[in-house]
N, C-alpha and C. Protein backbone atom coordinates (compact mmCIF):
# COMPACT_ATOMS: atom_id res chain seq x y z
N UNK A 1 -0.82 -87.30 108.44
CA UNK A 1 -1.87 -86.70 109.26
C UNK A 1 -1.43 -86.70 110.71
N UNK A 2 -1.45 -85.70 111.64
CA UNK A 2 -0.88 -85.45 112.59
C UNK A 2 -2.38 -86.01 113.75
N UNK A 3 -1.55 -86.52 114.80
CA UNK A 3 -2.00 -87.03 116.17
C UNK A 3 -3.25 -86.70 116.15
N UNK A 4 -3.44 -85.16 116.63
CA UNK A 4 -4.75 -84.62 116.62
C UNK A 4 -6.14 -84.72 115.47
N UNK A 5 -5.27 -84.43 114.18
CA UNK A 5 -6.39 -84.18 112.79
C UNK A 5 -6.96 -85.86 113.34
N UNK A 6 -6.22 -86.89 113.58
CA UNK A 6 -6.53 -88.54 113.55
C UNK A 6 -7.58 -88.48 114.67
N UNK A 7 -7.56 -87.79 115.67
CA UNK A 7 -8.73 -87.81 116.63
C UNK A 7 -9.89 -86.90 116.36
N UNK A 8 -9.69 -85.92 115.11
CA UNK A 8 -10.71 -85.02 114.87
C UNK A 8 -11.43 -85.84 113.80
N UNK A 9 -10.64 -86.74 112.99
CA UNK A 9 -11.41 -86.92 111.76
C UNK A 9 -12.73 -87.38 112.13
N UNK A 10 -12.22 -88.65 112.92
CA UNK A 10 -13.73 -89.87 113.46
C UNK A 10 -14.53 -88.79 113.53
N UNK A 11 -14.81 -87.91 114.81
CA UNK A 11 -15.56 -87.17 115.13
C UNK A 11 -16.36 -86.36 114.47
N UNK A 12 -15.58 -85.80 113.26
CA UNK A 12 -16.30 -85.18 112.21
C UNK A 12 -17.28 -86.28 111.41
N UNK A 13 -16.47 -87.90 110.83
CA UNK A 13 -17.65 -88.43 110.35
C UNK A 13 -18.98 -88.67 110.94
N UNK A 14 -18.68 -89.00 112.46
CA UNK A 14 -19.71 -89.76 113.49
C UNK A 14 -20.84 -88.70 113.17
N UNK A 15 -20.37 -87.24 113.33
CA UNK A 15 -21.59 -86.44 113.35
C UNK A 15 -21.85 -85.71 112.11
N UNK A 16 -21.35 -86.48 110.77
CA UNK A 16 -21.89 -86.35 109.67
C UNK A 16 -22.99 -87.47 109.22
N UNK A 17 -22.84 -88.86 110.02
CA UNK A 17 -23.44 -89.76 110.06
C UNK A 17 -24.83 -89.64 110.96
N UNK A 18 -24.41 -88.93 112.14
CA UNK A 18 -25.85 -88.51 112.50
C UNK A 18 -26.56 -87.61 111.55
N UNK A 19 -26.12 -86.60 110.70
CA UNK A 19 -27.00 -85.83 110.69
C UNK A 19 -27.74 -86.60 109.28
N UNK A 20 -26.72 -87.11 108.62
CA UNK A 20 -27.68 -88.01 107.32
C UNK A 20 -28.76 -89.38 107.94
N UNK A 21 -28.37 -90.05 108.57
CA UNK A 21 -29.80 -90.57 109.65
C UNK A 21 -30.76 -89.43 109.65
N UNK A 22 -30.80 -88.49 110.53
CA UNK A 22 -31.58 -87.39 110.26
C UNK A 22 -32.39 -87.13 109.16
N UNK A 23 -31.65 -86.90 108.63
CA UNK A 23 -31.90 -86.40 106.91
C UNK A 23 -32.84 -87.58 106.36
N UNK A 24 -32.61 -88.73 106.52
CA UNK A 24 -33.44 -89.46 105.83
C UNK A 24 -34.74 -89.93 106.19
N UNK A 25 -34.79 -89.89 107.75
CA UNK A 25 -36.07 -90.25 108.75
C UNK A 25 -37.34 -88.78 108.76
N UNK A 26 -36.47 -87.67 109.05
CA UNK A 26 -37.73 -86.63 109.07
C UNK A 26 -38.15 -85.56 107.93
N UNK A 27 -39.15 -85.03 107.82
CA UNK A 27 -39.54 -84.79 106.64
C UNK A 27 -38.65 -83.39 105.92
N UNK A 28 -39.40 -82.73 104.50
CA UNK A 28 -38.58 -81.90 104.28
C UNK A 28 -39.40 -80.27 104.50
N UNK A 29 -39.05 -80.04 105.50
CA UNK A 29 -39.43 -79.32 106.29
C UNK A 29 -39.55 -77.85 105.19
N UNK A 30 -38.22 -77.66 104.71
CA UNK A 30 -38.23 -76.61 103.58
C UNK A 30 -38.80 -76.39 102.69
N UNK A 31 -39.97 -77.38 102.40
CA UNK A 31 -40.96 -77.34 101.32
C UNK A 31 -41.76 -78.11 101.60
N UNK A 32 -42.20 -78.34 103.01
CA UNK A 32 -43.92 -78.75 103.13
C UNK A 32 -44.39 -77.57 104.07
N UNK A 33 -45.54 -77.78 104.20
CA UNK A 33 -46.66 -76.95 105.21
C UNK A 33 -47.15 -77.56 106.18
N UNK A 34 -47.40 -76.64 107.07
CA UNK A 34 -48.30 -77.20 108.30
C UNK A 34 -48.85 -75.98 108.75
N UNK A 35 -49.87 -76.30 109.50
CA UNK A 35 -50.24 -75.06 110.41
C UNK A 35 -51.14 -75.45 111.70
N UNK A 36 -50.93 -75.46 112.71
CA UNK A 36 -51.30 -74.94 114.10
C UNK A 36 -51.76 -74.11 114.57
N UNK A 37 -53.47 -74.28 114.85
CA UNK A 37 -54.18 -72.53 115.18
C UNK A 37 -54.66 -72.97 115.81
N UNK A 38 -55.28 -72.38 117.35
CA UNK A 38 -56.62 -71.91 118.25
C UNK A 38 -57.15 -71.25 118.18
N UNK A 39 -58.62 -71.54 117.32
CA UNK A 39 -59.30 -70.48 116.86
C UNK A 39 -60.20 -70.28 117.94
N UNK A 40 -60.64 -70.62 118.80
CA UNK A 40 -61.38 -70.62 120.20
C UNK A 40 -61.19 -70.78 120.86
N UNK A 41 -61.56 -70.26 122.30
CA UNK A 41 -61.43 -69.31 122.91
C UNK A 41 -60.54 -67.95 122.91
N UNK A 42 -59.44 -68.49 122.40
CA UNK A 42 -58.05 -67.89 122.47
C UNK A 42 -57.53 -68.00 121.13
N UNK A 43 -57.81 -67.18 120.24
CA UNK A 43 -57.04 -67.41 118.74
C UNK A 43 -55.50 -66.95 119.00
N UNK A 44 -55.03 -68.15 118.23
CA UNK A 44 -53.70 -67.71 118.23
C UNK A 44 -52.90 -69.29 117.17
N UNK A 45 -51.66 -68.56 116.79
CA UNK A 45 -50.85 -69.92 115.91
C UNK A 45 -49.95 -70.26 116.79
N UNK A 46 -49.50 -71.33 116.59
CA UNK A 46 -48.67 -71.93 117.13
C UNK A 46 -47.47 -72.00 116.35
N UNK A 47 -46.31 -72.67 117.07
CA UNK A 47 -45.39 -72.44 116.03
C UNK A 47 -44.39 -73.62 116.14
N UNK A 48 -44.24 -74.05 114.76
CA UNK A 48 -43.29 -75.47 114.17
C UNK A 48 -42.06 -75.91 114.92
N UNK A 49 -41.98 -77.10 114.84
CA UNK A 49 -40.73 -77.23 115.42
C UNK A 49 -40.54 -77.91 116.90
N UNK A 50 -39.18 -78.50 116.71
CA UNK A 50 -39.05 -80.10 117.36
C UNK A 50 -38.61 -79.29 119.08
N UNK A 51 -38.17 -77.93 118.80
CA UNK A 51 -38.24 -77.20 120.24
C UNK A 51 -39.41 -76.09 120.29
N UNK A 52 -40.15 -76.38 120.20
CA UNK A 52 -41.20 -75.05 119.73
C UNK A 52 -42.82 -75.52 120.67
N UNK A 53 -43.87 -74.87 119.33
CA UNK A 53 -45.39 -75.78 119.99
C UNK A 53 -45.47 -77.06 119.15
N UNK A 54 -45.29 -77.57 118.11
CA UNK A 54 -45.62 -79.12 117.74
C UNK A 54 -45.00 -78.91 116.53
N UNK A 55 -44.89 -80.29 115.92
CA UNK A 55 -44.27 -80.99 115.04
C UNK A 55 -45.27 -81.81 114.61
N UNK A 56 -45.30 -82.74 113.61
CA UNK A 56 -46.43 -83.26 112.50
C UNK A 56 -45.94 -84.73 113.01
N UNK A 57 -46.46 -85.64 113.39
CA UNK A 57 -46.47 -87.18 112.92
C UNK A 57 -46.42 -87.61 112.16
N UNK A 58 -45.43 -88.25 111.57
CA UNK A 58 -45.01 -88.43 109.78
C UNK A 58 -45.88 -89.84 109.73
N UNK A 59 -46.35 -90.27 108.36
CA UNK A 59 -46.86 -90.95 108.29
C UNK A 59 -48.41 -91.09 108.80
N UNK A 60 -48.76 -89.80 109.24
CA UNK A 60 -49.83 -89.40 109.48
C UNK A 60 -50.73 -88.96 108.17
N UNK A 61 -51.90 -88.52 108.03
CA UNK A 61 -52.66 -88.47 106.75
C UNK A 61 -52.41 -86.57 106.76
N UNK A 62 -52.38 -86.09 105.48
CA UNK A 62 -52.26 -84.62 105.00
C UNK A 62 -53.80 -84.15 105.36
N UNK A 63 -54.41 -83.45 105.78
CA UNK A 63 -55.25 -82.94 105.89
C UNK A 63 -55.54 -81.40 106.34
N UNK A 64 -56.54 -80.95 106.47
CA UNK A 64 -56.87 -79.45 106.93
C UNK A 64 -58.38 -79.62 107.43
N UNK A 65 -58.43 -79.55 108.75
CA UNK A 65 -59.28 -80.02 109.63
C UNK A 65 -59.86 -78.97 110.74
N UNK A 66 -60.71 -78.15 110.67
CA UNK A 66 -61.43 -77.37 112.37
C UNK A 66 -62.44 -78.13 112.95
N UNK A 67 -62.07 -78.44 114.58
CA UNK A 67 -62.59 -79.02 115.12
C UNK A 67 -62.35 -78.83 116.90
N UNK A 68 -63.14 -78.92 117.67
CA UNK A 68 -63.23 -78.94 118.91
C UNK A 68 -62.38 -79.95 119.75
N UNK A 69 -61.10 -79.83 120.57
CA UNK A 69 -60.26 -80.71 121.22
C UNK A 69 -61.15 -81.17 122.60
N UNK A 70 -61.01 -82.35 122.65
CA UNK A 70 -61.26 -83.36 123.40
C UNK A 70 -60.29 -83.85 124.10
N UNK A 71 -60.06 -84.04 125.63
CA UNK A 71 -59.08 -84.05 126.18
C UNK A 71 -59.62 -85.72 127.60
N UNK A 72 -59.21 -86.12 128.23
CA UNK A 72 -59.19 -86.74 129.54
C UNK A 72 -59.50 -88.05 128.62
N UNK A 73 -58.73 -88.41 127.93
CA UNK A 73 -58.61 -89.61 127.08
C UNK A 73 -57.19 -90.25 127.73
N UNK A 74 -56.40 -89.67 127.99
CA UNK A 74 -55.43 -90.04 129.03
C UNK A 74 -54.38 -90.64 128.14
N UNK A 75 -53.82 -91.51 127.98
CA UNK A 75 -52.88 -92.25 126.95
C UNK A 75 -53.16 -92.94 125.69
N UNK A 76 -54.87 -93.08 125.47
CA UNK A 76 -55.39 -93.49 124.42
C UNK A 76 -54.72 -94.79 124.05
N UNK A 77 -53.76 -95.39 124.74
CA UNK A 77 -53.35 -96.73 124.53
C UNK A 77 -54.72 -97.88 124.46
N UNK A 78 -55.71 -98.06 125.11
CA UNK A 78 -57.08 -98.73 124.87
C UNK A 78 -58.52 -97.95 124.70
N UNK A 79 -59.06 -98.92 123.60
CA UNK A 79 -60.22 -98.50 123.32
C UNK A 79 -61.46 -97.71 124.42
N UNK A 80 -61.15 -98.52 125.42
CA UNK A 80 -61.86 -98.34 126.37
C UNK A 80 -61.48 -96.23 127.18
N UNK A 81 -60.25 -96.28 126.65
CA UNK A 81 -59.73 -94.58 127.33
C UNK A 81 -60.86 -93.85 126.48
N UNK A 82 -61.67 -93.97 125.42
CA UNK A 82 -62.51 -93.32 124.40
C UNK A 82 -63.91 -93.50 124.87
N UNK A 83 -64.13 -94.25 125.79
CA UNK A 83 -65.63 -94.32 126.01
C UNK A 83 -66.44 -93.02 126.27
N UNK A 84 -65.85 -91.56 126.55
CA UNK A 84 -66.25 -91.10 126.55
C UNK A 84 -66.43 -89.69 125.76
N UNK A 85 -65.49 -90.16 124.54
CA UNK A 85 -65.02 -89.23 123.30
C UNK A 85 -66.41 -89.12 122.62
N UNK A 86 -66.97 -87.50 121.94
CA UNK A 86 -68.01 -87.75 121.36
C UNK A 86 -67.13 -86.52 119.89
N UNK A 87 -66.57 -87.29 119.62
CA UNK A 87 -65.90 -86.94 118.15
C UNK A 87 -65.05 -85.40 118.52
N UNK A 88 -64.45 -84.95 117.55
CA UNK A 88 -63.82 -83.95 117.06
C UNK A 88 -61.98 -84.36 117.36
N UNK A 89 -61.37 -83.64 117.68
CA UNK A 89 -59.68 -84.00 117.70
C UNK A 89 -59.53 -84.93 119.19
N UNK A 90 -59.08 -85.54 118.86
CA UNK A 90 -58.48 -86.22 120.10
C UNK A 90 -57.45 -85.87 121.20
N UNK A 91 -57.18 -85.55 122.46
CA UNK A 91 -55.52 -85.07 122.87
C UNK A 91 -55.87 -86.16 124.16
N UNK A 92 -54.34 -86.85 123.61
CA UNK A 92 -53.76 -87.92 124.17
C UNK A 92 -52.61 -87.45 125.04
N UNK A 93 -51.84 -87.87 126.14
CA UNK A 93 -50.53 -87.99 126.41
C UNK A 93 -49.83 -89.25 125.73
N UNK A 94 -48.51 -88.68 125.22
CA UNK A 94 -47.83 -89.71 125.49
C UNK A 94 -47.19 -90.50 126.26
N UNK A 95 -46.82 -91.82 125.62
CA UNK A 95 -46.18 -92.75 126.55
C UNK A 95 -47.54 -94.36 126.59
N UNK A 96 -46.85 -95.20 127.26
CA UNK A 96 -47.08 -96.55 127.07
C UNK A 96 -47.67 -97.52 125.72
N UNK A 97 -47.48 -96.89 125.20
CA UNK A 97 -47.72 -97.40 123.63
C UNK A 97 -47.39 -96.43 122.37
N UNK A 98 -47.62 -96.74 121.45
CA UNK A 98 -47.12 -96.55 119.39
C UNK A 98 -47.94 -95.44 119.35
N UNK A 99 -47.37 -94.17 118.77
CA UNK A 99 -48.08 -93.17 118.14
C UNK A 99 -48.97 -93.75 117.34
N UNK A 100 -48.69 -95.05 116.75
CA UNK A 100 -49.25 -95.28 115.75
C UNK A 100 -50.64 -96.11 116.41
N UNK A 101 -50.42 -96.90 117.39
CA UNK A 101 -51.62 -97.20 118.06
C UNK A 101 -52.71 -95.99 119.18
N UNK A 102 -52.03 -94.87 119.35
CA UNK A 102 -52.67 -94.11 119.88
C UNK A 102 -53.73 -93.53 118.67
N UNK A 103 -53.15 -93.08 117.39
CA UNK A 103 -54.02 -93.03 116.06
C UNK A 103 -54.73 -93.51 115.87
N UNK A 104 -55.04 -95.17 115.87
CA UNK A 104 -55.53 -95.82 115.25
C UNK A 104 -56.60 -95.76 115.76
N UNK A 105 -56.49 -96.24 117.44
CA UNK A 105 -58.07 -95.91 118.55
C UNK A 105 -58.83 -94.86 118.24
N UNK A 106 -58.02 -93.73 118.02
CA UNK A 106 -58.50 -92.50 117.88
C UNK A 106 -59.47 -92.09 116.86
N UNK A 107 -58.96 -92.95 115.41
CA UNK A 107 -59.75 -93.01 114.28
C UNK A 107 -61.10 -94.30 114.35
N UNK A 108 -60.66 -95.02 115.31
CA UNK A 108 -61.84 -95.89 115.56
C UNK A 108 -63.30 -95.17 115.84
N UNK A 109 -62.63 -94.42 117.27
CA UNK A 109 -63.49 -93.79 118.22
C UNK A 109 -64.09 -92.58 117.65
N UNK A 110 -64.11 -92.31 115.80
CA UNK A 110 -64.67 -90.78 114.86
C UNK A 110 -63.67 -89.81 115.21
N UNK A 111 -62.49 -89.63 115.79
CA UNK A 111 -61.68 -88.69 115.95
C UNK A 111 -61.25 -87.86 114.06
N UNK A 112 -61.18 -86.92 114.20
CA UNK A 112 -61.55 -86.52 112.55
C UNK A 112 -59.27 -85.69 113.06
N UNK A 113 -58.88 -86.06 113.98
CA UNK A 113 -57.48 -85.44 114.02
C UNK A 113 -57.59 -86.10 115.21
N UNK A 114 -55.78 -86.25 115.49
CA UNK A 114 -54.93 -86.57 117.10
C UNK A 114 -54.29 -85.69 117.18
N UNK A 115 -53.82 -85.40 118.64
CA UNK A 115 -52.81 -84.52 119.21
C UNK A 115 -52.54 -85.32 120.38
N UNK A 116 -51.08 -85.89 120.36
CA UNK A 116 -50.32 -86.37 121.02
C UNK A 116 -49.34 -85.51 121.93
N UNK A 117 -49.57 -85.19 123.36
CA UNK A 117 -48.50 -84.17 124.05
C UNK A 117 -47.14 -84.98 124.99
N UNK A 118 -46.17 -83.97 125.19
CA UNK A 118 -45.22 -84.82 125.64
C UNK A 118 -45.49 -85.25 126.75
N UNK A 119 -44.55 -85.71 127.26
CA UNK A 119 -44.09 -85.45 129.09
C UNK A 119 -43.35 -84.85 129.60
N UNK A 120 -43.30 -84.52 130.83
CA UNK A 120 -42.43 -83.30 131.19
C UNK A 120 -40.92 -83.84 130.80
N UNK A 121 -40.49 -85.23 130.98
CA UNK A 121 -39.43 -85.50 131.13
C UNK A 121 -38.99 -86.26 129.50
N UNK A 122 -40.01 -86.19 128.88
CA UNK A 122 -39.60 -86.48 127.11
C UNK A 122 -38.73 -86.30 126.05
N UNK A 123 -38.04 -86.63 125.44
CA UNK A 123 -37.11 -86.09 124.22
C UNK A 123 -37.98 -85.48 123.18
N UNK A 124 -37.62 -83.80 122.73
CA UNK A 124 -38.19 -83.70 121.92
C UNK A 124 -37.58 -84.22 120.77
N UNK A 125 -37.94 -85.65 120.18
CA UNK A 125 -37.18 -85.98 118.98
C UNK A 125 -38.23 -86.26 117.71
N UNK A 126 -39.40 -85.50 117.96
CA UNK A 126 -40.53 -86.09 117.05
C UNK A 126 -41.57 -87.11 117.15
N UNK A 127 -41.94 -87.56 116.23
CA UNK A 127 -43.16 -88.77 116.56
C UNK A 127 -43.45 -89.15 114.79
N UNK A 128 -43.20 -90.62 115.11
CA UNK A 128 -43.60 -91.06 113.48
C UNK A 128 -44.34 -92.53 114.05
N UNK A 129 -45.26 -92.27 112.81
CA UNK A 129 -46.35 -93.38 112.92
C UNK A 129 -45.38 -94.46 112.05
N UNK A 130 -45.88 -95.86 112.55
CA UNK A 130 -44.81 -97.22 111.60
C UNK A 130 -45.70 -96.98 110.40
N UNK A 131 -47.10 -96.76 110.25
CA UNK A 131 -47.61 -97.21 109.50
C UNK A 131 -48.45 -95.99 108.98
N UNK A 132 -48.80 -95.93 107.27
CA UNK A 132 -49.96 -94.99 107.18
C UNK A 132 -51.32 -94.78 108.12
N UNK A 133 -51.12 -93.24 108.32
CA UNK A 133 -52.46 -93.58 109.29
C UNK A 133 -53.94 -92.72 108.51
N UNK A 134 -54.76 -92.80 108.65
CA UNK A 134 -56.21 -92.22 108.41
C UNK A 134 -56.80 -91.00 108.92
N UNK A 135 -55.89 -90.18 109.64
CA UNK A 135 -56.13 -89.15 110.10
C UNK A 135 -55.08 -88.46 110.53
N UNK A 136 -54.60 -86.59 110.31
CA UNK A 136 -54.04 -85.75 110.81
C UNK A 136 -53.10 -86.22 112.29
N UNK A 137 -52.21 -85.87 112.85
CA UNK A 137 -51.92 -85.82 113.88
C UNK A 137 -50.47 -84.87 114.23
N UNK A 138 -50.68 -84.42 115.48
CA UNK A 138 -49.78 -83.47 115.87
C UNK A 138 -49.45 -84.16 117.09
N UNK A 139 -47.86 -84.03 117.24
CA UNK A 139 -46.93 -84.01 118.18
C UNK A 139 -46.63 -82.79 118.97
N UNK A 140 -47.52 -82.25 120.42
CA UNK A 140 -47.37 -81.06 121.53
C UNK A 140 -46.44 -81.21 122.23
N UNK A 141 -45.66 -80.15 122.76
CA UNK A 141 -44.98 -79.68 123.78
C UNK A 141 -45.80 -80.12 125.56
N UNK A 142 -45.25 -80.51 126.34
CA UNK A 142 -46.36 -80.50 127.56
C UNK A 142 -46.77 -79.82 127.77
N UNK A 143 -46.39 -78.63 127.78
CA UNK A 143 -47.10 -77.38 128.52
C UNK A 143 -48.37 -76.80 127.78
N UNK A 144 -47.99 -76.81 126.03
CA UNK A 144 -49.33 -77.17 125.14
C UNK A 144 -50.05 -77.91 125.42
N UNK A 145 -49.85 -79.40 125.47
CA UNK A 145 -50.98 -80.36 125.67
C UNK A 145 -51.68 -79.84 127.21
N UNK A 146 -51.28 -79.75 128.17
CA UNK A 146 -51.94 -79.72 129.59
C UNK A 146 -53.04 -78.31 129.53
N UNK A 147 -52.47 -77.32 128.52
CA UNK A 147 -53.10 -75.96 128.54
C UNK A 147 -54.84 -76.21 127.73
N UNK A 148 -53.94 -77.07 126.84
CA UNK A 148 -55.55 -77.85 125.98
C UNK A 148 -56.66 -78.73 126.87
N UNK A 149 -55.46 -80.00 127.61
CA UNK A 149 -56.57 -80.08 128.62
C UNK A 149 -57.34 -79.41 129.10
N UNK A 150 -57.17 -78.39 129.87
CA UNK A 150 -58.15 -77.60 130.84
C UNK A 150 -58.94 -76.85 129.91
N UNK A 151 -58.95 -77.02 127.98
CA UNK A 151 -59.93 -76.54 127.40
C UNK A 151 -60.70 -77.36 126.23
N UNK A 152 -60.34 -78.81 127.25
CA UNK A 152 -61.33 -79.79 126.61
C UNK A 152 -62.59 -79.56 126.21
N UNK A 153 -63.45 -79.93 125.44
CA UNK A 153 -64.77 -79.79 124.97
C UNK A 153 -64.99 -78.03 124.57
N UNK A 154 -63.91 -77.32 124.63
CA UNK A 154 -63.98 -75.63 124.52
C UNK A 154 -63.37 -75.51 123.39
N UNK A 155 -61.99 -75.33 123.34
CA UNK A 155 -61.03 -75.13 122.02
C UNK A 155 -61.09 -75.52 121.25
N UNK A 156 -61.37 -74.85 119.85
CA UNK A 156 -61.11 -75.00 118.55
C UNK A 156 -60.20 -74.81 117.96
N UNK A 157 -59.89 -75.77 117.51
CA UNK A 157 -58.52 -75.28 116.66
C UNK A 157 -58.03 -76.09 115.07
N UNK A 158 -57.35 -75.35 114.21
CA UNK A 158 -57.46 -75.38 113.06
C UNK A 158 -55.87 -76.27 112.99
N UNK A 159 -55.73 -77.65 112.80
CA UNK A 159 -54.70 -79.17 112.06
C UNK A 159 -54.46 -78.77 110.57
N UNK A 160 -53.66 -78.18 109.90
CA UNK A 160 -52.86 -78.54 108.66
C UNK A 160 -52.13 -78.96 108.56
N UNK A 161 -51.83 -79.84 107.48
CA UNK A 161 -50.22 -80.28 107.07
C UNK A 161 -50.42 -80.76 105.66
N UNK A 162 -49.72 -80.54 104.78
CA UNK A 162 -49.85 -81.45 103.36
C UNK A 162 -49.32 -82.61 103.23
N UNK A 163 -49.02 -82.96 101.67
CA UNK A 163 -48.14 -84.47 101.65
C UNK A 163 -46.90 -84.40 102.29
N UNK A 164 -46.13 -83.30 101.73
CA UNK A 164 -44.51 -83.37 102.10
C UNK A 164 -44.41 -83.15 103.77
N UNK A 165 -45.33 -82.52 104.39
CA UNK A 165 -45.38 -82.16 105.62
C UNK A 165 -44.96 -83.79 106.82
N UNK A 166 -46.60 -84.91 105.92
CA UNK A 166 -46.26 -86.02 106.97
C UNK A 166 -45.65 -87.21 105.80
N UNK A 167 -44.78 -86.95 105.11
CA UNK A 167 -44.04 -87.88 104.40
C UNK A 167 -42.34 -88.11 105.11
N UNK A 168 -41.94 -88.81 104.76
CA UNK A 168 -40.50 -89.06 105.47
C UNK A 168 -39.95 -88.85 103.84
N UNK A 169 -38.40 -88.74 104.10
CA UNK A 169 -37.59 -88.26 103.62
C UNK A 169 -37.40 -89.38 102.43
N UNK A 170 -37.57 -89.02 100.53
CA UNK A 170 -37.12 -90.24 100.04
C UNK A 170 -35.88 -90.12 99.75
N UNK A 171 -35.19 -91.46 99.22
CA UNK A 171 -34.05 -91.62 98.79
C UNK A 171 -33.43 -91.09 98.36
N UNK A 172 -34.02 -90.05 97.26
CA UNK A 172 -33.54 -89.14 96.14
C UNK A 172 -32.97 -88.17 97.16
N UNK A 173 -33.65 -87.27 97.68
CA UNK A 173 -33.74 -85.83 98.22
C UNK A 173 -32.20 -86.51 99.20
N UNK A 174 -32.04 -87.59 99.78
CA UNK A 174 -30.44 -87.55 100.75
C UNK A 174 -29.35 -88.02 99.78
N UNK A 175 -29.30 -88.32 98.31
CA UNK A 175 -28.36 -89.06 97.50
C UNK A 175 -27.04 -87.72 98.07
N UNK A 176 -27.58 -86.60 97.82
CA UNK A 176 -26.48 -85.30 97.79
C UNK A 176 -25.59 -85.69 98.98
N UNK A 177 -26.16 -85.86 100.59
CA UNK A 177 -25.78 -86.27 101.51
C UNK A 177 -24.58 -87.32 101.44
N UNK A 178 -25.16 -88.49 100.85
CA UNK A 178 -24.33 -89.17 100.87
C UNK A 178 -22.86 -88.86 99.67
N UNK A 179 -23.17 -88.10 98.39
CA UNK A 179 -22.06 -88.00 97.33
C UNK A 179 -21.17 -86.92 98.75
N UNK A 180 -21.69 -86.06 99.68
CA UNK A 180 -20.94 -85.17 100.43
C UNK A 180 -19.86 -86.06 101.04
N UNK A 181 -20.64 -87.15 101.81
CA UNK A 181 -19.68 -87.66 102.94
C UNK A 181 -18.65 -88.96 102.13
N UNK A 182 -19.52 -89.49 100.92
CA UNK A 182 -17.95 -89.93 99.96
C UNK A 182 -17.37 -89.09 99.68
N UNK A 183 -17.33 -87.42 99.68
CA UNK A 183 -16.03 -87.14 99.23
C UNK A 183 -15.02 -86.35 100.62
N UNK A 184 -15.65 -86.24 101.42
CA UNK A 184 -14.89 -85.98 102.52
C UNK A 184 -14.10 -87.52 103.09
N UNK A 185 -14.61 -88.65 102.93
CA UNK A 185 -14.27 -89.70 103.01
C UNK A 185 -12.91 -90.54 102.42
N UNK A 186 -13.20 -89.86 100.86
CA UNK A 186 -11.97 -89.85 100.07
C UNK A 186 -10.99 -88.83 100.04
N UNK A 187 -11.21 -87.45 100.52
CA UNK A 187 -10.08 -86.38 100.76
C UNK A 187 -9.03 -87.02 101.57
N UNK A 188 -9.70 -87.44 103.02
CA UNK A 188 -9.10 -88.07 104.24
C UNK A 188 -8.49 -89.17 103.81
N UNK A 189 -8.92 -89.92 103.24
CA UNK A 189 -8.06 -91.19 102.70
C UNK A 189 -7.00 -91.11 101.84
N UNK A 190 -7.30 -89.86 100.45
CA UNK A 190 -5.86 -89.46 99.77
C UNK A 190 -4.74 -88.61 100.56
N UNK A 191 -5.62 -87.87 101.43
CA UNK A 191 -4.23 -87.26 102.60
C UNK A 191 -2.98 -88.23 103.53
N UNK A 192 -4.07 -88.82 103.90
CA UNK A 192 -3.64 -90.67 104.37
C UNK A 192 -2.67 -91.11 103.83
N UNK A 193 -2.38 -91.41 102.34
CA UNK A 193 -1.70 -91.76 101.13
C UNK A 193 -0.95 -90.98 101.11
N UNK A 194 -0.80 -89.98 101.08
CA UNK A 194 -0.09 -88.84 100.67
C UNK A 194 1.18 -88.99 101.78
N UNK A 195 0.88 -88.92 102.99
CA UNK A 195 1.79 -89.01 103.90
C UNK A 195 2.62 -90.17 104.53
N UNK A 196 1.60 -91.38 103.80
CA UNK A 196 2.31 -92.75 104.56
C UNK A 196 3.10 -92.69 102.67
N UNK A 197 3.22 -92.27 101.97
CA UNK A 197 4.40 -92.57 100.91
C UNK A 197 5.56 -92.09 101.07
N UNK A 198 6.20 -91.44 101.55
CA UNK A 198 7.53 -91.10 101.81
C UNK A 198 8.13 -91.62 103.18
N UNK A 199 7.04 -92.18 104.01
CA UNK A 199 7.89 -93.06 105.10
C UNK A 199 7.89 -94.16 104.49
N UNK A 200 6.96 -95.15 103.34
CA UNK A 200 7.39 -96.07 102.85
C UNK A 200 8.61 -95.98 101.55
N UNK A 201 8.94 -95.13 100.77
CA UNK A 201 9.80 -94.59 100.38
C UNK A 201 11.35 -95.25 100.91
């Protein structure tokens, strides 16, 4: 194996290794559902995806939910940010605490769905709850969440997602992943062989 292929190989595994991490943490996108609508004031869908308008909170509950967004809850990190929630979806910012604790308040406080928005300066890398949660939730873009703000107690809008939507990835569905990268693993290693036998020769 020549100089170069030896500096290409790593590189190829490293980011075969990212993408099976990947593969096993977020859901299977190719065969679940979701859907994102504003049916008030402003009907319109939104659209999927980790660069897009929102993404699903895995480990969130499957549901199909219309309801009126509620906004100036602020980080929903304490009970007390809800004192003035009188039910329907929740919209939180993120940051200083657990998707999964922003949920939980939320379902305390009769929230029947969450919507969690970014920050300007955020990774869009998703949002997963540690734990099963009791209610719907969506992961916004900032510019989504802030647009909802200013139509707190106004906008309606229609939360889907099914099972596969907020489930994480099982074992089964990445086995393929991994039989891939054992055999690129073992090509590289019999090439390996192949060439250190005639200098030991």
């Amino acid at each position: 194996m020549g100089a170069a292929m030896q500096k290409f190989v790593p590189r190829i595994l490293t980011t075969f290794a990212s993408f099976l991490a990947l593969a096993c943490v977020f859901p299977h996108t190719a065969n679940s559902a979701s859907v994102f609508q504003q049916i008030t004031p402003f009907p319109q869908t939104y659209t999927f995806g980790a660069t897009n308008d929102y993404t699903v909170i895995i480990l969130s509950a499957p549901a199909d939910v219309t309801a009126v967004v509620h906004g100036g809850i602020g980080d929903g990190c304490q009970s007390a940010d809800f004192g003035g929630f009188t039910g329907g979806i929740a919209l939180m910012v993120r940051g200083d605490c657990s998707f999964e604790q922003k949920m939980q308040n939320a379902t305390v406080a009769g929230a029947v769905g969450a919507l969690v928005y970014n920050t300007p300066t955020g990774l869009d890398t998703g949002a997963t709850a540690m734990t099963q949660q009791a209610i719907l939730g969506f992961f916004l873009q900032s510019e989504l969440g802030l647009e909802l703000e200013g139509l707190s107690g106004i906008a309606v809008v229609r939360m889907f997602a099914d099972e596969a939507a907020v489930s994480q990835t099982p074992l089964p569905a990445a086995l393929p992943l991994f039989a891939t990268g054992a055999g690129v693993l073992g090509f590289f290693g019999w090439r390996r062989k192949k060439k250190a036998a005639p200098l030991a020769a």
